[in-house]
PDB file of N, CA and C in Angstrom:
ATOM      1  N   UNK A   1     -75.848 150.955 -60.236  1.00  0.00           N
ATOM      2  CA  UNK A   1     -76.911 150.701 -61.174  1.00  0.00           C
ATOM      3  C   UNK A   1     -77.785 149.586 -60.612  1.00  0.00           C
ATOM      4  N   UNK A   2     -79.261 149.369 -60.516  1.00  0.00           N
ATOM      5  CA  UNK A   2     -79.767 149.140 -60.474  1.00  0.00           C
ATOM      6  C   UNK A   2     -80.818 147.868 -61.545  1.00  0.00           C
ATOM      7  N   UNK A   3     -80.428 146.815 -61.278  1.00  0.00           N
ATOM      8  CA  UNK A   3     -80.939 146.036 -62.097  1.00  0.00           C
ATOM      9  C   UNK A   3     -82.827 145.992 -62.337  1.00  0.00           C
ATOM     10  N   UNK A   4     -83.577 145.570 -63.324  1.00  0.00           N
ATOM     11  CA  UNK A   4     -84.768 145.550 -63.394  1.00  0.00           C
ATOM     12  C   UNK A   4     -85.042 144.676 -63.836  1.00  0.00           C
ATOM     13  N   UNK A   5     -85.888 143.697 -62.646  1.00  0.00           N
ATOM     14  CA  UNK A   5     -86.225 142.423 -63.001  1.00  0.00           C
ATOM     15  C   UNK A   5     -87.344 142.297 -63.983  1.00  0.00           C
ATOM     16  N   UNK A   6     -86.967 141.143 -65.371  1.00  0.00           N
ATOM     17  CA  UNK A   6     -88.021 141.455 -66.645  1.00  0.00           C
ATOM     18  C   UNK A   6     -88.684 139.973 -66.186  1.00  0.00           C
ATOM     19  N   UNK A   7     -90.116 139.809 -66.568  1.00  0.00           N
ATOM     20  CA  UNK A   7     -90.356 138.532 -66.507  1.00  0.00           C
ATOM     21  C   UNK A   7     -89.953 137.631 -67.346  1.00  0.00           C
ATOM     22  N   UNK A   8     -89.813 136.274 -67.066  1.00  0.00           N
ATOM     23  CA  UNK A   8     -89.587 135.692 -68.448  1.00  0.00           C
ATOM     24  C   UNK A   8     -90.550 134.821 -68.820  1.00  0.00           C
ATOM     25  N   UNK A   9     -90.530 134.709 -70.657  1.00  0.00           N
ATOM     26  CA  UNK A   9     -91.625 134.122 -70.809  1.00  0.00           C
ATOM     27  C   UNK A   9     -92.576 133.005 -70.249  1.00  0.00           C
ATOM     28  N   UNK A  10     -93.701 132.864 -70.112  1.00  0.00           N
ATOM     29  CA  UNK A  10     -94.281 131.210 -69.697  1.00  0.00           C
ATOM     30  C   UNK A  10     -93.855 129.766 -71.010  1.00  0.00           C
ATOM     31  N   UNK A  11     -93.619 128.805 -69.998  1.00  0.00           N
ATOM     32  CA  UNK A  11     -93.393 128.091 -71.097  1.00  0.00           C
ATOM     33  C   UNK A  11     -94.863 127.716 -71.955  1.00  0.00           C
ATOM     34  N   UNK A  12     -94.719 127.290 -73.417  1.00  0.00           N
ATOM     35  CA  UNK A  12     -96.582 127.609 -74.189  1.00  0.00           C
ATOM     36  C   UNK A  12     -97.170 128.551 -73.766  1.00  0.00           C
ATOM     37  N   UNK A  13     -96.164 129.809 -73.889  1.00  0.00           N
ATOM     38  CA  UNK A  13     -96.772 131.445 -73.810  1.00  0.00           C
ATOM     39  C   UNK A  13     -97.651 131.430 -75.430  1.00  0.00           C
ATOM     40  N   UNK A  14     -98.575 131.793 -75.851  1.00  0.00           N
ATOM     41  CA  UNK A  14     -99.544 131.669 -77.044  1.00  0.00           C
ATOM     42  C   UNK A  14     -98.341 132.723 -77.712  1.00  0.00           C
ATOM     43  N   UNK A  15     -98.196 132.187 -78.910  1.00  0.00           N
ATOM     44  CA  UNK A  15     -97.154 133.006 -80.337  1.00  0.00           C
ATOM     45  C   UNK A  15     -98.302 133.923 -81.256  1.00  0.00           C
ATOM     46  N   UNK A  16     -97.645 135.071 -81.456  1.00  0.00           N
ATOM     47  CA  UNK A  16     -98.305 136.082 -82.165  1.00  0.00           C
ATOM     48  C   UNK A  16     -98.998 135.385 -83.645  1.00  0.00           C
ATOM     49  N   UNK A  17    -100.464 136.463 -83.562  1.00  0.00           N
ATOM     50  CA  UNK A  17    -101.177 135.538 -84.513  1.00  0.00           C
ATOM     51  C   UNK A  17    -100.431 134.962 -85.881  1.00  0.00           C
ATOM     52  N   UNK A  18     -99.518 136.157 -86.658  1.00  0.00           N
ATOM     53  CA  UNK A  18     -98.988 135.646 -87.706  1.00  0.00           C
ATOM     54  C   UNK A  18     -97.951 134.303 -87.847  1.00  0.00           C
ATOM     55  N   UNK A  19     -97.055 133.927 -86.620  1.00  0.00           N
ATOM     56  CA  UNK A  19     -96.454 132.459 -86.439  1.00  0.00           C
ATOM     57  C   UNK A  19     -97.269 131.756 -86.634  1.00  0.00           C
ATOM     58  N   UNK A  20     -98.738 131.760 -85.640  1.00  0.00           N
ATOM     59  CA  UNK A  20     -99.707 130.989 -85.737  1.00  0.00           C
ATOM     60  C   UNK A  20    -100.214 130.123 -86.966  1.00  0.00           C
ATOM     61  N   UNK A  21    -100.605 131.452 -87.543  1.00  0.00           N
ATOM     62  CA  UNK A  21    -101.203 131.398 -89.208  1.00  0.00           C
ATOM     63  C   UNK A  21    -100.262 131.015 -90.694  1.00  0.00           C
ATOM     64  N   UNK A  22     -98.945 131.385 -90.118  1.00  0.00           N
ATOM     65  CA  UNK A  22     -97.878 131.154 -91.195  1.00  0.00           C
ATOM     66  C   UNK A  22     -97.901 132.631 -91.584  1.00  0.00           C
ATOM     67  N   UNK A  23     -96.876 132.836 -92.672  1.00  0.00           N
ATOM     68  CA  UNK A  23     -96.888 133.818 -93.926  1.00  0.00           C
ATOM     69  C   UNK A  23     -98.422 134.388 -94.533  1.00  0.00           C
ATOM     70  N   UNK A  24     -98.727 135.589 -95.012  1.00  0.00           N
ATOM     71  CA  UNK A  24     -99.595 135.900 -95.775  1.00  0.00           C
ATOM     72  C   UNK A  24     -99.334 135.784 -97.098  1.00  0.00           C
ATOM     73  N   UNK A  25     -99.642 134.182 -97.897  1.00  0.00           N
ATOM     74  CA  UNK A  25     -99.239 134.142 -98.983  1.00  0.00           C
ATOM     75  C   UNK A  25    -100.261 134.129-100.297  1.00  0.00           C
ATOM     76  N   UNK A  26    -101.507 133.975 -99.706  1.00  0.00           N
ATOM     77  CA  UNK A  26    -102.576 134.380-100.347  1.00  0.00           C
ATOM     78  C   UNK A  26    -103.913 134.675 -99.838  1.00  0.00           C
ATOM     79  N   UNK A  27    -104.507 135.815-101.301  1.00  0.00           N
ATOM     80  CA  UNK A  27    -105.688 136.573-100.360  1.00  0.00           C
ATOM     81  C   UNK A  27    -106.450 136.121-101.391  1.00  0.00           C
ATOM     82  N   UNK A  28    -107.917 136.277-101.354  1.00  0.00           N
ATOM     83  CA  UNK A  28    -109.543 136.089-101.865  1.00  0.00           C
ATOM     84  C   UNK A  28    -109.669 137.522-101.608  1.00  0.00           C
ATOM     85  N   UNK A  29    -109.944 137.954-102.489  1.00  0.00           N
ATOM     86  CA  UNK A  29    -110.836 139.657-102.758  1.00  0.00           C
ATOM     87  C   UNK A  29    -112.336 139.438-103.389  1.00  0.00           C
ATOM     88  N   UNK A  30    -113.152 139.634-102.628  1.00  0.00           N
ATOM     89  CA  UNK A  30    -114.829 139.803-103.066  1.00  0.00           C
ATOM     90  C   UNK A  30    -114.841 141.313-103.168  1.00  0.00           C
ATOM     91  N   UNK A  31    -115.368 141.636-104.301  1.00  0.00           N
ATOM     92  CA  UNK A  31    -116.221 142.551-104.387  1.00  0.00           C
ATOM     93  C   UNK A  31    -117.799 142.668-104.737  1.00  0.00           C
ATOM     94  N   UNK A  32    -118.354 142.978-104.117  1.00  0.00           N
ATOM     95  CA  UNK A  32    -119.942 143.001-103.868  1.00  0.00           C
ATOM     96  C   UNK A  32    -120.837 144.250-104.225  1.00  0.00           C
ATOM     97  N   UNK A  33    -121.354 144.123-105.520  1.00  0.00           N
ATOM     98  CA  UNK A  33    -121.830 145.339-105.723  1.00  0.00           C
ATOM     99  C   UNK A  33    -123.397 145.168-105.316  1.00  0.00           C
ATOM    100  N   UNK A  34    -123.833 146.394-104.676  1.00  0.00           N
ATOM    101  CA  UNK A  34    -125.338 146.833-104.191  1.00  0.00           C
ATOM    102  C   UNK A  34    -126.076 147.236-105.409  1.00  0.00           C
ATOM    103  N   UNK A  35    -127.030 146.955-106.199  1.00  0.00           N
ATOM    104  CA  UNK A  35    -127.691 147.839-106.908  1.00  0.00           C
ATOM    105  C   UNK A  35    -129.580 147.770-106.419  1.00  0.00           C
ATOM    106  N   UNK A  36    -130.110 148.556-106.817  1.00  0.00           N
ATOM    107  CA  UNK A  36    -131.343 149.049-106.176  1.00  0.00           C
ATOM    108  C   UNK A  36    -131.878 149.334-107.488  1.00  0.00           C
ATOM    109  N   UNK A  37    -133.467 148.502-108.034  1.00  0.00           N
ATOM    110  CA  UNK A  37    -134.119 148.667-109.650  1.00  0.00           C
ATOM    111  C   UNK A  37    -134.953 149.888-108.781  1.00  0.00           C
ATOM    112  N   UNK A  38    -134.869 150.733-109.608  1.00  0.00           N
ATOM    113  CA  UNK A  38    -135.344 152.102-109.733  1.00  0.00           C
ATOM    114  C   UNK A  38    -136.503 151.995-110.483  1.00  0.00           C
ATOM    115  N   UNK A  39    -136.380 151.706-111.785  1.00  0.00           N
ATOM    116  CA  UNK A  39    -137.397 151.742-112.557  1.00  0.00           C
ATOM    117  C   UNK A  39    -137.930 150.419-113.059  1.00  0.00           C
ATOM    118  N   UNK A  40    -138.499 149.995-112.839  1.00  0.00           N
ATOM    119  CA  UNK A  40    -138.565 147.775-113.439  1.00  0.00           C
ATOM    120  C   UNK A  40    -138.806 147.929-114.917  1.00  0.00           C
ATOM    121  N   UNK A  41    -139.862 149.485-115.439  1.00  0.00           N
ATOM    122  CA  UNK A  41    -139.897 148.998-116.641  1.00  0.00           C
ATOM    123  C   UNK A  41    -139.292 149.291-117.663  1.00  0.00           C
ATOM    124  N   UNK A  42    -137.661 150.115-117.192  1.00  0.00           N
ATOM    125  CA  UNK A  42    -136.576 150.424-118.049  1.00  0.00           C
ATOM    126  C   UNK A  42    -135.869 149.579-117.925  1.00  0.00           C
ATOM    127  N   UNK A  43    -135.819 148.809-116.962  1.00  0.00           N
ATOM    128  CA  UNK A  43    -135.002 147.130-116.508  1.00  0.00           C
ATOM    129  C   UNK A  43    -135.536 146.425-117.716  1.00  0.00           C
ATOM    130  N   UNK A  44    -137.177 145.966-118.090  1.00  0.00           N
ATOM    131  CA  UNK A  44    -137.317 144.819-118.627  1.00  0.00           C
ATOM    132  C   UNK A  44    -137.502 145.832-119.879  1.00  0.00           C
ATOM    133  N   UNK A  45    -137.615 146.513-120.344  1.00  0.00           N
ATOM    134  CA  UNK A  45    -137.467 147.040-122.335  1.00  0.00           C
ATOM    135  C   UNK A  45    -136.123 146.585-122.063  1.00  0.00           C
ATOM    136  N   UNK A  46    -134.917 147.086-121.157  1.00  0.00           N
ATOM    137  CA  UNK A  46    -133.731 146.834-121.807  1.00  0.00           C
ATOM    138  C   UNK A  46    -133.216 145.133-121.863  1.00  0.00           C
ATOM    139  N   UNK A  47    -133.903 144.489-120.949  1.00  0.00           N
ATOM    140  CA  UNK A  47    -133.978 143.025-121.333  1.00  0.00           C
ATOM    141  C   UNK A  47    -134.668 142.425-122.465  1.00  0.00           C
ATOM    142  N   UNK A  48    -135.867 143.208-123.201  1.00  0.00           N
ATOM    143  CA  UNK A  48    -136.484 142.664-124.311  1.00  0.00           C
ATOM    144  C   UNK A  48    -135.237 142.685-125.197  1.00  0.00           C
ATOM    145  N   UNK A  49    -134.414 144.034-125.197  1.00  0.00           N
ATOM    146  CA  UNK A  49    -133.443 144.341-126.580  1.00  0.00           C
ATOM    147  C   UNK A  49    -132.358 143.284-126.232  1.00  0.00           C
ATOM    148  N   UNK A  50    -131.863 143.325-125.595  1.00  0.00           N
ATOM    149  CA  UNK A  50    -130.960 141.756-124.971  1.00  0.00           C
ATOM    150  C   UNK A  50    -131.451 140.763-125.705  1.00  0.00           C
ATOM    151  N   UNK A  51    -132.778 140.379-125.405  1.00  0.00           N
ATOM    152  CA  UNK A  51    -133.250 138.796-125.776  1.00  0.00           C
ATOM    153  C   UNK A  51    -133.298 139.089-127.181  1.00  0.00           C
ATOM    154  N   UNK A  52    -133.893 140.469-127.735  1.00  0.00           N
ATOM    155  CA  UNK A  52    -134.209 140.174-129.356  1.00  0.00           C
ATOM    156  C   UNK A  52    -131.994 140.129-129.963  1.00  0.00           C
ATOM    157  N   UNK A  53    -131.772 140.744-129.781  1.00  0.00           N
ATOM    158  CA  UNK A  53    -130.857 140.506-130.200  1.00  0.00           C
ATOM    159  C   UNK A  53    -129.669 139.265-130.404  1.00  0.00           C
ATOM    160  N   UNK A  54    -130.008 138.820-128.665  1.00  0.00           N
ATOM    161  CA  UNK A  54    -129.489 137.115-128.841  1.00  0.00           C
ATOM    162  C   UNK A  54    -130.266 136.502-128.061  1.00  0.00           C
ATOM    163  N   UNK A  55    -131.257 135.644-129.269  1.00  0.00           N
ATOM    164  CA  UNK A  55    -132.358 134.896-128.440  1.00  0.00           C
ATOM    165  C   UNK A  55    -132.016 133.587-127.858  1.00  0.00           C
ATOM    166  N   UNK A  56    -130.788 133.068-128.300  1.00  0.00           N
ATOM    167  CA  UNK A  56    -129.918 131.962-127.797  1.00  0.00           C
ATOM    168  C   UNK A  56    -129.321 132.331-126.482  1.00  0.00           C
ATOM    169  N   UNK A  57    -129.040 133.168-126.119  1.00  0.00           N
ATOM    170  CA  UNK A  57    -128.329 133.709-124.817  1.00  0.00           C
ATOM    171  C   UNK A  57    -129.796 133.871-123.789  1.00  0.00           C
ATOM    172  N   UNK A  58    -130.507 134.356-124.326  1.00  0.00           N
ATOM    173  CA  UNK A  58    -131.797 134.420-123.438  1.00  0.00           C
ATOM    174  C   UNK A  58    -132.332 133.518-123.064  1.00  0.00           C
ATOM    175  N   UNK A  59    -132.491 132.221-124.249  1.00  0.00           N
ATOM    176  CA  UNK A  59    -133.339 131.008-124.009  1.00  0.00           C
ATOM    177  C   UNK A  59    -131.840 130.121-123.260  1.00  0.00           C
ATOM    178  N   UNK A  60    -130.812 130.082-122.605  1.00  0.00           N
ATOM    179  CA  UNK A  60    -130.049 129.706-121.992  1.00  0.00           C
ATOM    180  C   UNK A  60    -130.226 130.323-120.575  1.00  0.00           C
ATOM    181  N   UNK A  61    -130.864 131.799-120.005  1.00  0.00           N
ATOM    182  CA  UNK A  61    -130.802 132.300-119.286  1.00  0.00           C
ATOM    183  C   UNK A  61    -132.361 132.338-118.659  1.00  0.00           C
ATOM    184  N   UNK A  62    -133.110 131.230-119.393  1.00  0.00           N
ATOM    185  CA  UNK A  62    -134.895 130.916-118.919  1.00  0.00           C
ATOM    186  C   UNK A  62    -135.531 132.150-119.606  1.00  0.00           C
ATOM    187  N   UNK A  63    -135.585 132.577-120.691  1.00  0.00           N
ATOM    188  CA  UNK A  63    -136.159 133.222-120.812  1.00  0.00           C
ATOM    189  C   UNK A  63    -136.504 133.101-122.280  1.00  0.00           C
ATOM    190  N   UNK A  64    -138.108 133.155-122.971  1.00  0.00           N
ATOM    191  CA  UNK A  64    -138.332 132.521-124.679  1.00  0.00           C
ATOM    192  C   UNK A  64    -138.869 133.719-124.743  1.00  0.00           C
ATOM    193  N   UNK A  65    -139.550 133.147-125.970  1.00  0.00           N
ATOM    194  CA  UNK A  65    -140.312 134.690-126.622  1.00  0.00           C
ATOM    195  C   UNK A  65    -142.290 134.634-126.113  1.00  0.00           C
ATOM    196  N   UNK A  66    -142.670 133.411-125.700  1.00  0.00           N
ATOM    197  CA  UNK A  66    -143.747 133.418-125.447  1.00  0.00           C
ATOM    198  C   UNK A  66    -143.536 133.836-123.231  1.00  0.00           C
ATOM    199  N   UNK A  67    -142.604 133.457-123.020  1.00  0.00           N
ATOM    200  CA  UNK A  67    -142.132 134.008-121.745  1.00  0.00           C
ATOM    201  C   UNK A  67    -142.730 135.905-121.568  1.00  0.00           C
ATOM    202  N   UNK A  68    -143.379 136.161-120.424  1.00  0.00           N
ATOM    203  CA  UNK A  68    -143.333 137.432-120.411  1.00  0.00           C
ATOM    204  C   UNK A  68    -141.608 138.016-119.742  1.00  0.00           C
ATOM    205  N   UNK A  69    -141.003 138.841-119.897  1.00  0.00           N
ATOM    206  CA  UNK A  69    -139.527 139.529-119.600  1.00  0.00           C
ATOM    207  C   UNK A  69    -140.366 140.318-117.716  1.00  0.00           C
ATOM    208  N   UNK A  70    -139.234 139.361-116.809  1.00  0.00           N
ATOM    209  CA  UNK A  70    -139.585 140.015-115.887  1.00  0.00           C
ATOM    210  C   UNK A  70    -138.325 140.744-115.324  1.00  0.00           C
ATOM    211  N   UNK A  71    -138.119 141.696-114.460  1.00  0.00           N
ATOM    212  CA  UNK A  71    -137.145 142.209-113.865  1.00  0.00           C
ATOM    213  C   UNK A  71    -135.816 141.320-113.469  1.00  0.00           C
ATOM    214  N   UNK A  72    -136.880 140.268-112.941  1.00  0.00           N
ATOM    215  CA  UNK A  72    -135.623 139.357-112.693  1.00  0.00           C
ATOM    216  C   UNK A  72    -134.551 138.589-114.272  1.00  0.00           C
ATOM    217  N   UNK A  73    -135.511 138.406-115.307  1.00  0.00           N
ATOM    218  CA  UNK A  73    -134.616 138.002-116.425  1.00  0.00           C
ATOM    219  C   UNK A  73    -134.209 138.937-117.194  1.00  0.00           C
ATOM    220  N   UNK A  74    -134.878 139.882-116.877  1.00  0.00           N
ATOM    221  CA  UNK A  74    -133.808 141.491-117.741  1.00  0.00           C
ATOM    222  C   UNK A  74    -132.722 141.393-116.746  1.00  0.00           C
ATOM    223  N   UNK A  75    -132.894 141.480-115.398  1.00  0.00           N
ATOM    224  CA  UNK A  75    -131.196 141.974-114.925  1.00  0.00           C
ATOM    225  C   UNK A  75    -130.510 140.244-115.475  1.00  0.00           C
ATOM    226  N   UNK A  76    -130.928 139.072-115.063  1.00  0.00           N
ATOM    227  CA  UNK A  76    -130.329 138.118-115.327  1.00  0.00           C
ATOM    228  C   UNK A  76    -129.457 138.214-116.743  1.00  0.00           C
ATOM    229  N   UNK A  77    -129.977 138.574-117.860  1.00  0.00           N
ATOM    230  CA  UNK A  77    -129.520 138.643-119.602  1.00  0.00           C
ATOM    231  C   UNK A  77    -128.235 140.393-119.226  1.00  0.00           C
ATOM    232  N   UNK A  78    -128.956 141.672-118.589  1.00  0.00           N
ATOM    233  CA  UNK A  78    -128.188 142.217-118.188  1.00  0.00           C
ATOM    234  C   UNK A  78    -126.667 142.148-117.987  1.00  0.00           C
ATOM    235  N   UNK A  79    -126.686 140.625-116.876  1.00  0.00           N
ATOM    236  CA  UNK A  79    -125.284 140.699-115.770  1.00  0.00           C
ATOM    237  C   UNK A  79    -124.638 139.862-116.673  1.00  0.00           C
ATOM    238  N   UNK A  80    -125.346 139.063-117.620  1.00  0.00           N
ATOM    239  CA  UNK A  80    -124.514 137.979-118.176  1.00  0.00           C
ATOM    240  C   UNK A  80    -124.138 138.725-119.658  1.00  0.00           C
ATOM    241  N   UNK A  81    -124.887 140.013-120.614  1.00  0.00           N
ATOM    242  CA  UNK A  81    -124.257 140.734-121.099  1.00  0.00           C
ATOM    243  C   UNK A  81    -122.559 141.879-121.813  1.00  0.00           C
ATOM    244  N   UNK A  82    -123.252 142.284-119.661  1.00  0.00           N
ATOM    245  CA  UNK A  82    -122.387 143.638-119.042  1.00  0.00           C
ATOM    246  C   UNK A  82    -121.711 143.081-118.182  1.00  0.00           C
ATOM    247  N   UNK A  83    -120.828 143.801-118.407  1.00  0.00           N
ATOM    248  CA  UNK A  83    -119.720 143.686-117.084  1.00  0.00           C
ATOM    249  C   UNK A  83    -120.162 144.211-116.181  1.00  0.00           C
ATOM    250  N   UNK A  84    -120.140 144.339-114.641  1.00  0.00           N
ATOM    251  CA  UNK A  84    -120.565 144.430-113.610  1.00  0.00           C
ATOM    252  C   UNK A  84    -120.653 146.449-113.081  1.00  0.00           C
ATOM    253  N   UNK A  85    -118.990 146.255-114.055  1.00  0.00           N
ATOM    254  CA  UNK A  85    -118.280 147.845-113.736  1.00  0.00           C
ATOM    255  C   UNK A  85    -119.005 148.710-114.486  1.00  0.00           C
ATOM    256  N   UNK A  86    -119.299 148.337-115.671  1.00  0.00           N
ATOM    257  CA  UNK A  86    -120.150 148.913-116.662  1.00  0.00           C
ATOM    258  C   UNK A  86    -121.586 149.285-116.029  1.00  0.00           C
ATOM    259  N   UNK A  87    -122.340 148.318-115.890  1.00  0.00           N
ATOM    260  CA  UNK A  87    -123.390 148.336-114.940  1.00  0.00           C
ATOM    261  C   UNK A  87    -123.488 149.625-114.634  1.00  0.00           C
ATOM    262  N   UNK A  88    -122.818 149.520-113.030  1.00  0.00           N
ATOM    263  CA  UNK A  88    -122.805 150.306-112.397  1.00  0.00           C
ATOM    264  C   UNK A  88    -122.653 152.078-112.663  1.00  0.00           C
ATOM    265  N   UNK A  89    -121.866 152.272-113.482  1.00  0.00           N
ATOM    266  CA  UNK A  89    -120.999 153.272-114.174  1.00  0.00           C
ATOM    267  C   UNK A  89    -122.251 153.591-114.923  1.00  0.00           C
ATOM    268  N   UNK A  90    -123.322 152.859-115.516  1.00  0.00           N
ATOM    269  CA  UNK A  90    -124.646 153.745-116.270  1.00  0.00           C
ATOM    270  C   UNK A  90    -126.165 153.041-115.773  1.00  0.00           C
ATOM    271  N   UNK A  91    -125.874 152.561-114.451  1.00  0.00           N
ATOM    272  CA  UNK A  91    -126.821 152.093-113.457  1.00  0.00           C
ATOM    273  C   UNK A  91    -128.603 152.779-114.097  1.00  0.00           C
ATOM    274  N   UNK A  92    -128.163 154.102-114.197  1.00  0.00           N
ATOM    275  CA  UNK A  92    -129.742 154.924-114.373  1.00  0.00           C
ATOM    276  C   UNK A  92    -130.305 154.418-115.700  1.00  0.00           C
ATOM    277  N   UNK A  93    -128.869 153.838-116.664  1.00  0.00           N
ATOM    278  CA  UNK A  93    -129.909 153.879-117.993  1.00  0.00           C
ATOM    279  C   UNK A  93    -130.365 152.458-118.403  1.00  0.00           C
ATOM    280  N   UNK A  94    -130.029 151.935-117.090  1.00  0.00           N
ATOM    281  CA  UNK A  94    -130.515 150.357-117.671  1.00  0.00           C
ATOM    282  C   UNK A  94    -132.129 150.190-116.296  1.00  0.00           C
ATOM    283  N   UNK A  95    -132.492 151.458-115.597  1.00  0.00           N
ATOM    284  CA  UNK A  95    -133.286 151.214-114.654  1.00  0.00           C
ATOM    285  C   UNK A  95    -133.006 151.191-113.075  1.00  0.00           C
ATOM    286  N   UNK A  96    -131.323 151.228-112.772  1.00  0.00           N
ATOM    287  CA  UNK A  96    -130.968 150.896-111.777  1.00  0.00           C
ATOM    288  C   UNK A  96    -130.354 152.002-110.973  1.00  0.00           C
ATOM    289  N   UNK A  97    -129.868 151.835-109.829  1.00  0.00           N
ATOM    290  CA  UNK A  97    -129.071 152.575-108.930  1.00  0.00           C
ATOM    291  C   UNK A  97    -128.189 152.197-107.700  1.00  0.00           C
ATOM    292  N   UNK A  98    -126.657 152.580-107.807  1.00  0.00           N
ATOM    293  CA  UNK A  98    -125.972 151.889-107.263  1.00  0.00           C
ATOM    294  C   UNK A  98    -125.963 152.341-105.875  1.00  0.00           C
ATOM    295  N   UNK A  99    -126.096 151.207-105.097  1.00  0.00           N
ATOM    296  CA  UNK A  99    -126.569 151.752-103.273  1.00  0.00           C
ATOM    297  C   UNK A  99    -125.406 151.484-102.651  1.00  0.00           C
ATOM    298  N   UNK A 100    -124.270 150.881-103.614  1.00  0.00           N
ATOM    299  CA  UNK A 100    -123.073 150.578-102.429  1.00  0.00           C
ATOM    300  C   UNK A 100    -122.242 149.168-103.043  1.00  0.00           C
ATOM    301  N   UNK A 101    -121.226 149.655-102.730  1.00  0.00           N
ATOM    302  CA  UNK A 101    -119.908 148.605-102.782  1.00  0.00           C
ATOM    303  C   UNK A 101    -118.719 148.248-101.707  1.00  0.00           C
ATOM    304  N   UNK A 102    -119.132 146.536-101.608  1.00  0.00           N
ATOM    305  CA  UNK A 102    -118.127 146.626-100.640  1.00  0.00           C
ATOM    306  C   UNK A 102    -117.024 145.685-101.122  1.00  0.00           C
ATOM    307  N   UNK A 103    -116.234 145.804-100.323  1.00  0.00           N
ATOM    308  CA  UNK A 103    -114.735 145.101-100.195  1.00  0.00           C
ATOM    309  C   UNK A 103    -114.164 143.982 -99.283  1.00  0.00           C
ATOM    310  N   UNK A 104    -114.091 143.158 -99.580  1.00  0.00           N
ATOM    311  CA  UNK A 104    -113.286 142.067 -98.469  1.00  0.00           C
ATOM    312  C   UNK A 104    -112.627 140.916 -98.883  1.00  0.00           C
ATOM    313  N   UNK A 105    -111.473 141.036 -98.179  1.00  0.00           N
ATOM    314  CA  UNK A 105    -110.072 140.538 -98.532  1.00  0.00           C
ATOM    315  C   UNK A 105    -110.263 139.205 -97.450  1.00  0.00           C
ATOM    316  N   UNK A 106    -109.987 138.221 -97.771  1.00  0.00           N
ATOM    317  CA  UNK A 106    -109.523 136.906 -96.628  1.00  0.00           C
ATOM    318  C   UNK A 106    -108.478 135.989 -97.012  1.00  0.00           C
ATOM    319  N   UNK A 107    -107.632 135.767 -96.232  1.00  0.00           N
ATOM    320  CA  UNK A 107    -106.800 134.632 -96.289  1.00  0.00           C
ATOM    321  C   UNK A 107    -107.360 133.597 -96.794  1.00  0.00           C
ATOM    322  N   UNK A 108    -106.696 133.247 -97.561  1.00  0.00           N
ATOM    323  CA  UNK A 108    -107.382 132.018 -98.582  1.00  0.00           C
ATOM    324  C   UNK A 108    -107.057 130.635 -98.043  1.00  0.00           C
ATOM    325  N   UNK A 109    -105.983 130.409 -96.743  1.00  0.00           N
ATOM    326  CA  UNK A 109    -106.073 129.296 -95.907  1.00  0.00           C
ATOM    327  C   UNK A 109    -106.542 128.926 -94.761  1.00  0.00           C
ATOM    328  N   UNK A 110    -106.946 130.221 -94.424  1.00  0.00           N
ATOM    329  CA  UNK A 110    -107.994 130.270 -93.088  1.00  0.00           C
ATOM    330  C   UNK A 110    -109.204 131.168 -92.973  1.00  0.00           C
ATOM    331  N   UNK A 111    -109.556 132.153 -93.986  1.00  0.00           N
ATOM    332  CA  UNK A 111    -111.013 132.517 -94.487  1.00  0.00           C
ATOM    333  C   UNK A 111    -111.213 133.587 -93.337  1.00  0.00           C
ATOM    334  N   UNK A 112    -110.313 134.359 -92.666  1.00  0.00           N
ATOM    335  CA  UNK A 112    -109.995 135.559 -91.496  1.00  0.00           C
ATOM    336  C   UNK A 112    -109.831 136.197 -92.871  1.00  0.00           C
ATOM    337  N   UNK A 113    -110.333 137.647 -92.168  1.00  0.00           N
ATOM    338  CA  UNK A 113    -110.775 139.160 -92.712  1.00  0.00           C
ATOM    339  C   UNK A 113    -109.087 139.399 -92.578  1.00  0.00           C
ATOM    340  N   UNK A 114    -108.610 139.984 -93.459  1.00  0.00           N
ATOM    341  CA  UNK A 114    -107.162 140.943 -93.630  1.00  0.00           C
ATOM    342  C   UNK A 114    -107.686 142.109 -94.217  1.00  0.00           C
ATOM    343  N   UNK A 115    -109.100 142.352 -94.673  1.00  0.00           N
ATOM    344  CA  UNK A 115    -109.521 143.956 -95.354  1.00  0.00           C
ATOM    345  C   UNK A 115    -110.781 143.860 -95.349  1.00  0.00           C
ATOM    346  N   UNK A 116    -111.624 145.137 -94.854  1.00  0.00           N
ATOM    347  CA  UNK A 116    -112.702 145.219 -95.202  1.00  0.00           C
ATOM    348  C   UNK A 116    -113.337 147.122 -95.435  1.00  0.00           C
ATOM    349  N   UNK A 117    -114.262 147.112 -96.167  1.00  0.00           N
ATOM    350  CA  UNK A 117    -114.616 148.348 -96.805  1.00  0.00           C
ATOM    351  C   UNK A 117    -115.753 148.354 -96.839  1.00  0.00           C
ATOM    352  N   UNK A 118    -116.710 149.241 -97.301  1.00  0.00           N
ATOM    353  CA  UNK A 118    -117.607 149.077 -97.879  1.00  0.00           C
ATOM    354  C   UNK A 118    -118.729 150.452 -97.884  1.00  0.00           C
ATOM    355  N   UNK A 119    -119.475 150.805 -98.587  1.00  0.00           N
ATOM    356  CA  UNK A 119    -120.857 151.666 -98.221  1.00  0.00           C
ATOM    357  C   UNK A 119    -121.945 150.994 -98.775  1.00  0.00           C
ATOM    358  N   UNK A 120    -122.976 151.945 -98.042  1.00  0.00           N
ATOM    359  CA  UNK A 120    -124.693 151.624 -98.842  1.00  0.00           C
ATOM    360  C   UNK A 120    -124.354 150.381 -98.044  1.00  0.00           C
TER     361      UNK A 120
END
């Protein structure tokens, strides 16, 4: 028999990333939703009904009654409304359209990618 010489390690041979890093003991999950205003002026009627309904939530979110309702403070009264999932799930009837969702996971002690996803 024939022996086969193995190398042996270098001494401060670099240790596989996970020794490095420790354990995976916690993650950060972002989810990032894409939406795209389709229509601005089904965006801001559905922000007028927002503000008339709670004009305290509106005038917290910059927006009064002598204020004109722009796209930007209809989705603003919108997001702070609706839940995000909701949103999305009836995107067309608030003016909008969903272009994409992504995903990403990071170690929460060193801020490295362990997941990523996404479209749009």
């Amino acid at each position: 028999m024939t022996a086969i010489p193995v190398p042996r390690p270098r001494a401060g041979a670099p240790l596989p990333p996970a020794a490095v890093r420790g354990p995976l003991t916690s993650v950060t999950v972002t989810e990032t939703t894409h939406l795209s205003v389709t229509d601005p002026a089904r965006l801001i009627h559905h922000g007028y009904q927002l503000a008339r309904a709670d004009p305290t939530r509106a005038a917290q979110h910059g927006w009064t009654p002598g204020t004109p309702m722009t796209a930007e403070h209809a989705l603003g009264l919108l997001l702070a409304d609706t839940d995000v999932a909701e949103i999305s799930a009836f995107a067309s009837d608030y003016g909008l359209a969903l272009s994409g969702v992504q995903t990403l996971a990071t170690r929460t002690d060193s801020d490295t990618t362990v997941y990523e996803s996404g479209t749009g």
